[in-house]
N, C-alpha and C. Protein backbone atom coordinates (compact mmCIF):
# COMPACT_ATOMS: atom_id res chain seq x y z
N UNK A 1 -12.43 22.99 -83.36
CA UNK A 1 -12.67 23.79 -84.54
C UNK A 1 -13.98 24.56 -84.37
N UNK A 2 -14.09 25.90 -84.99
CA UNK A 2 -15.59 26.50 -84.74
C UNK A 2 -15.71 26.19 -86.23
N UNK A 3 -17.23 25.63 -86.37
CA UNK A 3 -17.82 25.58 -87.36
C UNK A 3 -18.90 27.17 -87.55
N UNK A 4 -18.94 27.64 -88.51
CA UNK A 4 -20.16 28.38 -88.69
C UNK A 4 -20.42 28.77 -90.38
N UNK A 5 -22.04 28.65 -90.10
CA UNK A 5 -22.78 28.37 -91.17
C UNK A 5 -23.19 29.65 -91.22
N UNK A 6 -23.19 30.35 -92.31
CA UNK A 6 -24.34 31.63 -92.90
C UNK A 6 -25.44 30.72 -93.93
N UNK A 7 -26.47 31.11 -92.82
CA UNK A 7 -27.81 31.15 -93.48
C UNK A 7 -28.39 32.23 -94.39
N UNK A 8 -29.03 31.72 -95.60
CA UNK A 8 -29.59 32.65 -96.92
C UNK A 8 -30.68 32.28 -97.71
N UNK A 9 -31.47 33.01 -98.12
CA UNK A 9 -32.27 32.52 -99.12
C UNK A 9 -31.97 32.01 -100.81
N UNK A 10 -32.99 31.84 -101.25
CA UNK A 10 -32.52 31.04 -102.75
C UNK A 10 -32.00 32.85 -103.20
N UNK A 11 -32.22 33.97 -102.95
CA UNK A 11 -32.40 35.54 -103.34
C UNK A 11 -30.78 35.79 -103.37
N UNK A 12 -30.23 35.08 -102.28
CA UNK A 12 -29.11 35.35 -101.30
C UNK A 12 -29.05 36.14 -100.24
N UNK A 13 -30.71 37.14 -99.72
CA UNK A 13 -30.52 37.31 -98.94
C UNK A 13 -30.64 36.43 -97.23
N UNK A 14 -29.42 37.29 -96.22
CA UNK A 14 -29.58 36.21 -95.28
C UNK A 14 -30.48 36.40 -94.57
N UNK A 15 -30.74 35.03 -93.57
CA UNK A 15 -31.56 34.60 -92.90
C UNK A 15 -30.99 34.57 -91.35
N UNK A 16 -29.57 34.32 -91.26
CA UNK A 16 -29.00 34.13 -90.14
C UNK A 16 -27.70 33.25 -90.01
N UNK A 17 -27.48 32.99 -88.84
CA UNK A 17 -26.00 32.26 -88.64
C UNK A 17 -26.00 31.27 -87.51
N UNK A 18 -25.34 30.73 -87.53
CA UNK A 18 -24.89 29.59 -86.52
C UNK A 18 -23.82 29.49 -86.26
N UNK A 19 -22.85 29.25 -85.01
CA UNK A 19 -21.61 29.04 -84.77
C UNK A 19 -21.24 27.74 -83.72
N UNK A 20 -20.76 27.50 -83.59
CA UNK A 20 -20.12 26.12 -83.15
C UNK A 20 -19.16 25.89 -82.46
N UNK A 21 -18.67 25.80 -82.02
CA UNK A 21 -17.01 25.27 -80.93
C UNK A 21 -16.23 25.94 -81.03
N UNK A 22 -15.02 25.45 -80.16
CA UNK A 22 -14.07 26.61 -79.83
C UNK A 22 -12.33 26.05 -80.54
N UNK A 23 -12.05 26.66 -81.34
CA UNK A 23 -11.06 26.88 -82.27
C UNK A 23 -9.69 25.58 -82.05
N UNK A 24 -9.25 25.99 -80.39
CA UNK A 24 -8.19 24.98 -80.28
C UNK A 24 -6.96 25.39 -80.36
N UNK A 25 -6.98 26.45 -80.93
CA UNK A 25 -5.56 27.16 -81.34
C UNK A 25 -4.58 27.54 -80.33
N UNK A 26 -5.55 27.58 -78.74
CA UNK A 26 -4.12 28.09 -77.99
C UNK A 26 -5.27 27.43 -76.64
N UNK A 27 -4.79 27.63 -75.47
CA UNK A 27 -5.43 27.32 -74.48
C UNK A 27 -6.51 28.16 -74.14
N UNK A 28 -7.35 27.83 -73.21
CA UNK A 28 -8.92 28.42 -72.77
C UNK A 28 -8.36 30.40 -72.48
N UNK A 29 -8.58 31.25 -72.97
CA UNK A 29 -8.26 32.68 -72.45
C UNK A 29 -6.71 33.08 -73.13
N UNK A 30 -6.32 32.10 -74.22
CA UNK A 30 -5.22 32.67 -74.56
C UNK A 30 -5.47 32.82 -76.41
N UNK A 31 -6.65 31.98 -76.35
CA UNK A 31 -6.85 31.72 -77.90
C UNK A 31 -7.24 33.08 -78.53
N UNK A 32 -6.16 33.53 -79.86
CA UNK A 32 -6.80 34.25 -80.21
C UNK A 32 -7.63 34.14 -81.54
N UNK A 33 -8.06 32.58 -82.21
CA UNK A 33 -8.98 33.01 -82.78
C UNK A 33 -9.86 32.87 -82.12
N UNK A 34 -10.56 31.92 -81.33
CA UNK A 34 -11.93 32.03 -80.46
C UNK A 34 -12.35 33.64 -80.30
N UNK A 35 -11.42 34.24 -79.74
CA UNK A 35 -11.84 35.51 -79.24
C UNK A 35 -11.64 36.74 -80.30
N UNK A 36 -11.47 36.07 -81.88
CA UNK A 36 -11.81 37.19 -82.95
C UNK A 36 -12.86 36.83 -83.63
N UNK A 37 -12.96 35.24 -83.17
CA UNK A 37 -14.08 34.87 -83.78
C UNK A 37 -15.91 35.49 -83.10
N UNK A 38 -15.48 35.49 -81.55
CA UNK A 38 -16.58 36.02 -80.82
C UNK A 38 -16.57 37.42 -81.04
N UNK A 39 -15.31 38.27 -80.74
CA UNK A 39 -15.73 39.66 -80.95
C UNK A 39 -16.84 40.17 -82.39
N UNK A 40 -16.35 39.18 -83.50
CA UNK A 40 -16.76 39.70 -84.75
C UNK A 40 -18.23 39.17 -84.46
N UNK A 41 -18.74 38.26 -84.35
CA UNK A 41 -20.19 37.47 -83.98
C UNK A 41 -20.88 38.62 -82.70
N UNK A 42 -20.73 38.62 -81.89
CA UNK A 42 -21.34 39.32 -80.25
C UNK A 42 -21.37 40.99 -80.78
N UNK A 43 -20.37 41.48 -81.77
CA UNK A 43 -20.18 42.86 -81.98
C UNK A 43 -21.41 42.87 -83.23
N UNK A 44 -21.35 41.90 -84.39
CA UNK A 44 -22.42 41.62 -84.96
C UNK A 44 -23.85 41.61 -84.40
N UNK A 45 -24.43 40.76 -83.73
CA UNK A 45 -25.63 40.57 -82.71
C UNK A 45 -25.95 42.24 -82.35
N UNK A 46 -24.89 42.73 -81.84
CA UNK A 46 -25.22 43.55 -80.91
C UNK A 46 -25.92 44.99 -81.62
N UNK A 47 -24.66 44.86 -82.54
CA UNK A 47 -25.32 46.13 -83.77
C UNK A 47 -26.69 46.00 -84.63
N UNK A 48 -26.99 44.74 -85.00
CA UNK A 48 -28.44 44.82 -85.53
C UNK A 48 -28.99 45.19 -84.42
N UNK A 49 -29.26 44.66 -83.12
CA UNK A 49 -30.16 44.64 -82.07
C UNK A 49 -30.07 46.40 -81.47
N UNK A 50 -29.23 47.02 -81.83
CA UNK A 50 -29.12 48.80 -81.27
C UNK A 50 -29.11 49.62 -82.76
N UNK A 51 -28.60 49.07 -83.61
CA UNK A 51 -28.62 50.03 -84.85
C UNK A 51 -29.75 49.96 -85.40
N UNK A 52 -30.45 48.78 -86.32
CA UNK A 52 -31.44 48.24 -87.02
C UNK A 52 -33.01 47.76 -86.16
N UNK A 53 -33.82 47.84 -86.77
CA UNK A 53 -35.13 47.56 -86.54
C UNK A 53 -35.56 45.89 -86.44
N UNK A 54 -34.72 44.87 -87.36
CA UNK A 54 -34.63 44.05 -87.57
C UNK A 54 -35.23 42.67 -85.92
N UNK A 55 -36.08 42.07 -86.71
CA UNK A 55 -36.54 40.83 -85.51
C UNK A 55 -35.75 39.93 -85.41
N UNK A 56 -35.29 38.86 -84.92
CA UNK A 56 -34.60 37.88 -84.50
C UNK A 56 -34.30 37.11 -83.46
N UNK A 57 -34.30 35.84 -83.28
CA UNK A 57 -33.83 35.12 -82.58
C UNK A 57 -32.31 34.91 -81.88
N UNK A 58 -32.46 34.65 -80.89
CA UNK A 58 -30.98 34.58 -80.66
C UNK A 58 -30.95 33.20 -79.50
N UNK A 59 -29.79 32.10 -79.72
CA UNK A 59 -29.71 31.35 -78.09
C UNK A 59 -27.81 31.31 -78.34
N UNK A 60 -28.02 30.94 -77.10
CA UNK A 60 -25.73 30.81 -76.88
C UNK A 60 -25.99 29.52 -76.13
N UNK A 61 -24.64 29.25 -75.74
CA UNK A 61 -23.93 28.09 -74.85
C UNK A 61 -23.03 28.34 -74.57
N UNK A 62 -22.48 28.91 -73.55
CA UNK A 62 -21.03 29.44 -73.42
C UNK A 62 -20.06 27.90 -73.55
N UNK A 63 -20.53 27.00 -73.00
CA UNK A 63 -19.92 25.92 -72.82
C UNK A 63 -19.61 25.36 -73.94
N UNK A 64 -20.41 25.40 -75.11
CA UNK A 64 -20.01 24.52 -76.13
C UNK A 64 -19.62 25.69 -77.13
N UNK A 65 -19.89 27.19 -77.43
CA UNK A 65 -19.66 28.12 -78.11
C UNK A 65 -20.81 28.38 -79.40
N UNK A 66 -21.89 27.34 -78.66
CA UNK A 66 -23.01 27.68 -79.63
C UNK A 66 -24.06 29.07 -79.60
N UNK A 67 -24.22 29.90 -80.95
CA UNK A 67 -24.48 30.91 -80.69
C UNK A 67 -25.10 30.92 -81.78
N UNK A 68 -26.54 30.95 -82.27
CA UNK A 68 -27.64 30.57 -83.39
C UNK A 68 -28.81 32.05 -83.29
N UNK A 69 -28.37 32.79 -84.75
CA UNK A 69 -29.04 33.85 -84.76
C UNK A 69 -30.16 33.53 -85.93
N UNK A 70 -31.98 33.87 -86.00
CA UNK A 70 -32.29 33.50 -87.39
C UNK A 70 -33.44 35.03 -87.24
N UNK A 71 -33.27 35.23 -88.13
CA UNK A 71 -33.91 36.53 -88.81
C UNK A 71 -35.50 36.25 -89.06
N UNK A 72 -36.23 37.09 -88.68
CA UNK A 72 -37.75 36.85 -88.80
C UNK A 72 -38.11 36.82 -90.21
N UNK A 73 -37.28 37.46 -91.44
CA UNK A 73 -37.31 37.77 -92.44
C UNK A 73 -36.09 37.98 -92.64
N UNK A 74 -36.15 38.17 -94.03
CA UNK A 74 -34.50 38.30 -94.74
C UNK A 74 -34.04 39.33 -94.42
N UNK A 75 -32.90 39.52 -94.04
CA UNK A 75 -32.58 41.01 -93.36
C UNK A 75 -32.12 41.93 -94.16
N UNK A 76 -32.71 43.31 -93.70
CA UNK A 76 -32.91 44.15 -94.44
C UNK A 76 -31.71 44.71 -94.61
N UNK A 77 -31.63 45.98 -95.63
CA UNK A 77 -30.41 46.91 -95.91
C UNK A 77 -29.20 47.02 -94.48
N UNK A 78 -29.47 47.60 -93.54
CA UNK A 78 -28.38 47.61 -92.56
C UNK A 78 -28.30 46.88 -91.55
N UNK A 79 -29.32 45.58 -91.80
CA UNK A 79 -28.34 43.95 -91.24
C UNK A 79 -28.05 43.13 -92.20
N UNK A 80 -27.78 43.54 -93.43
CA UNK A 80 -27.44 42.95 -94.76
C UNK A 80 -25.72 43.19 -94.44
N UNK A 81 -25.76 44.95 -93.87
CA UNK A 81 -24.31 45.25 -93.97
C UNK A 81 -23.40 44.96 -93.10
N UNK A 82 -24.22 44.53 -91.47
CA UNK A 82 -23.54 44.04 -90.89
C UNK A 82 -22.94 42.77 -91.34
N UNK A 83 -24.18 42.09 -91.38
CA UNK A 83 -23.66 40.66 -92.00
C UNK A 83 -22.49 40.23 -93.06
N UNK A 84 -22.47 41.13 -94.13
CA UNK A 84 -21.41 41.48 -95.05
C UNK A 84 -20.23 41.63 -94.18
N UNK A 85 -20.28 42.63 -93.67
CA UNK A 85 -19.16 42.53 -92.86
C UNK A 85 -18.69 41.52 -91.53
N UNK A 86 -19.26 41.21 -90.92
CA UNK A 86 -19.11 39.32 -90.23
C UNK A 86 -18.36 38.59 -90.90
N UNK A 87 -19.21 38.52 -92.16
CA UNK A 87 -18.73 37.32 -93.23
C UNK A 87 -16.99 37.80 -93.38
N UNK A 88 -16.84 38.90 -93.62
CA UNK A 88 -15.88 39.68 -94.29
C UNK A 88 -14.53 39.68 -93.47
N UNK A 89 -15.03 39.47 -91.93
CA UNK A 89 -13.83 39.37 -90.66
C UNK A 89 -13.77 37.67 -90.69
N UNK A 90 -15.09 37.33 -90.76
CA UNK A 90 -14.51 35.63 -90.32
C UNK A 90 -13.85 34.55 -91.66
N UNK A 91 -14.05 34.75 -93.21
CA UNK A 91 -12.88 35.14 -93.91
C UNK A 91 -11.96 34.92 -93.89
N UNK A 92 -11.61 36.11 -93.33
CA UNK A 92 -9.79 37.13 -92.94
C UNK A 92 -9.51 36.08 -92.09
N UNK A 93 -10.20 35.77 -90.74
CA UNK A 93 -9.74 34.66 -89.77
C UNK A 93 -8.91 33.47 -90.64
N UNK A 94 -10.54 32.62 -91.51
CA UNK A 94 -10.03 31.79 -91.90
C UNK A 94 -9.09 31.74 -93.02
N UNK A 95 -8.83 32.84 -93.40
CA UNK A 95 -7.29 32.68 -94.68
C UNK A 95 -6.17 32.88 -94.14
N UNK A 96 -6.19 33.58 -92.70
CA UNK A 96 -5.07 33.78 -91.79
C UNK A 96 -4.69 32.56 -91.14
N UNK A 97 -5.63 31.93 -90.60
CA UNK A 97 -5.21 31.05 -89.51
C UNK A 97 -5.42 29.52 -90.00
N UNK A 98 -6.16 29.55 -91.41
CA UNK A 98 -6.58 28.12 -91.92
C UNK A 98 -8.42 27.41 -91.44
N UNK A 99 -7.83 26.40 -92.10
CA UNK A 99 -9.70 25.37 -92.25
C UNK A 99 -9.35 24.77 -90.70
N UNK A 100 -8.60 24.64 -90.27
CA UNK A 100 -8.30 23.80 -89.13
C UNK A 100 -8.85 23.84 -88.01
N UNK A 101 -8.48 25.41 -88.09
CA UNK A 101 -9.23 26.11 -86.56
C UNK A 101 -10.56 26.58 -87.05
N UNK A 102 -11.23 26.76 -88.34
CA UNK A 102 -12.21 27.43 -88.85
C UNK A 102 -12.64 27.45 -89.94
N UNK A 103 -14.11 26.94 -90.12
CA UNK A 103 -14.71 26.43 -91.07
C UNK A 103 -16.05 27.40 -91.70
N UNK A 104 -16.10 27.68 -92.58
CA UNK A 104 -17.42 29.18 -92.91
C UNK A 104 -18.15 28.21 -93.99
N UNK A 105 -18.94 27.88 -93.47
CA UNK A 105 -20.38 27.40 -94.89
C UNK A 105 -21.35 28.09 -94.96
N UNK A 106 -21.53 28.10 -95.99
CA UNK A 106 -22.99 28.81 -96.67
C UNK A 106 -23.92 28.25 -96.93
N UNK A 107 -25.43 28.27 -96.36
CA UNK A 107 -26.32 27.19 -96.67
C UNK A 107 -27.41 27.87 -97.04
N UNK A 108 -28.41 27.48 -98.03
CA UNK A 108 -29.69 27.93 -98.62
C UNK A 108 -30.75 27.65 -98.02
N UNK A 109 -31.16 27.88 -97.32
CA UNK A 109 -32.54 27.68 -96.45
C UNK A 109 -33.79 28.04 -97.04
């Protein structure tokens, strides 16, 4: 199962994300939520880090599918929107495919 957490303030704005393991749904290179789950996360990362000004942390694990982003500050207007939209694909995952393969928590930091 991938677990992932959106990090936020008491404001609601976020702080960052965390992700967790690999889904299960089909074998290693055939799964397709793992690999809607990464496109939406890695396509995320990538756009604050080329679109936005925004500071942040980033570490992975390819091996375990850990991938932990935290914001130097609450992120601003257009990594607010990315993030909105992350949230907004991984979701869609989980109402499509279920809690089974994919779990979305929200935590107040």
């Amino acid at each position: 199962m991938i677990l992932i957490t959106i990090f936020r303030n008491q404001n609601g704005q976020y702080k960052g994300f965390d992700c967790l393991g690999h889904a299960g749904y089909a074998d290693a290179g055939e799964d397709i939520i793992c690999a809607g789950v990464s496109a939406l996360v890695i396509n995320t990362i990538n756009s604050i880090d080329c679109y936005t000004d925004e500071k942040f942390s980033f570490d992975s694990d390819e091996e375990t599918g850990k991938i932990i982003v935290k914001f130097k500050k609450p992120a601003g207007h257009d990594a607010d929107l990315f993030m909105k939209s992350l949230v907004l694909g991984l979701q869609g995952i989980q109402k499509n495919y279920g809690d089974e393969y994919i779990t979305l928590n929200f935590k107040e930091v």
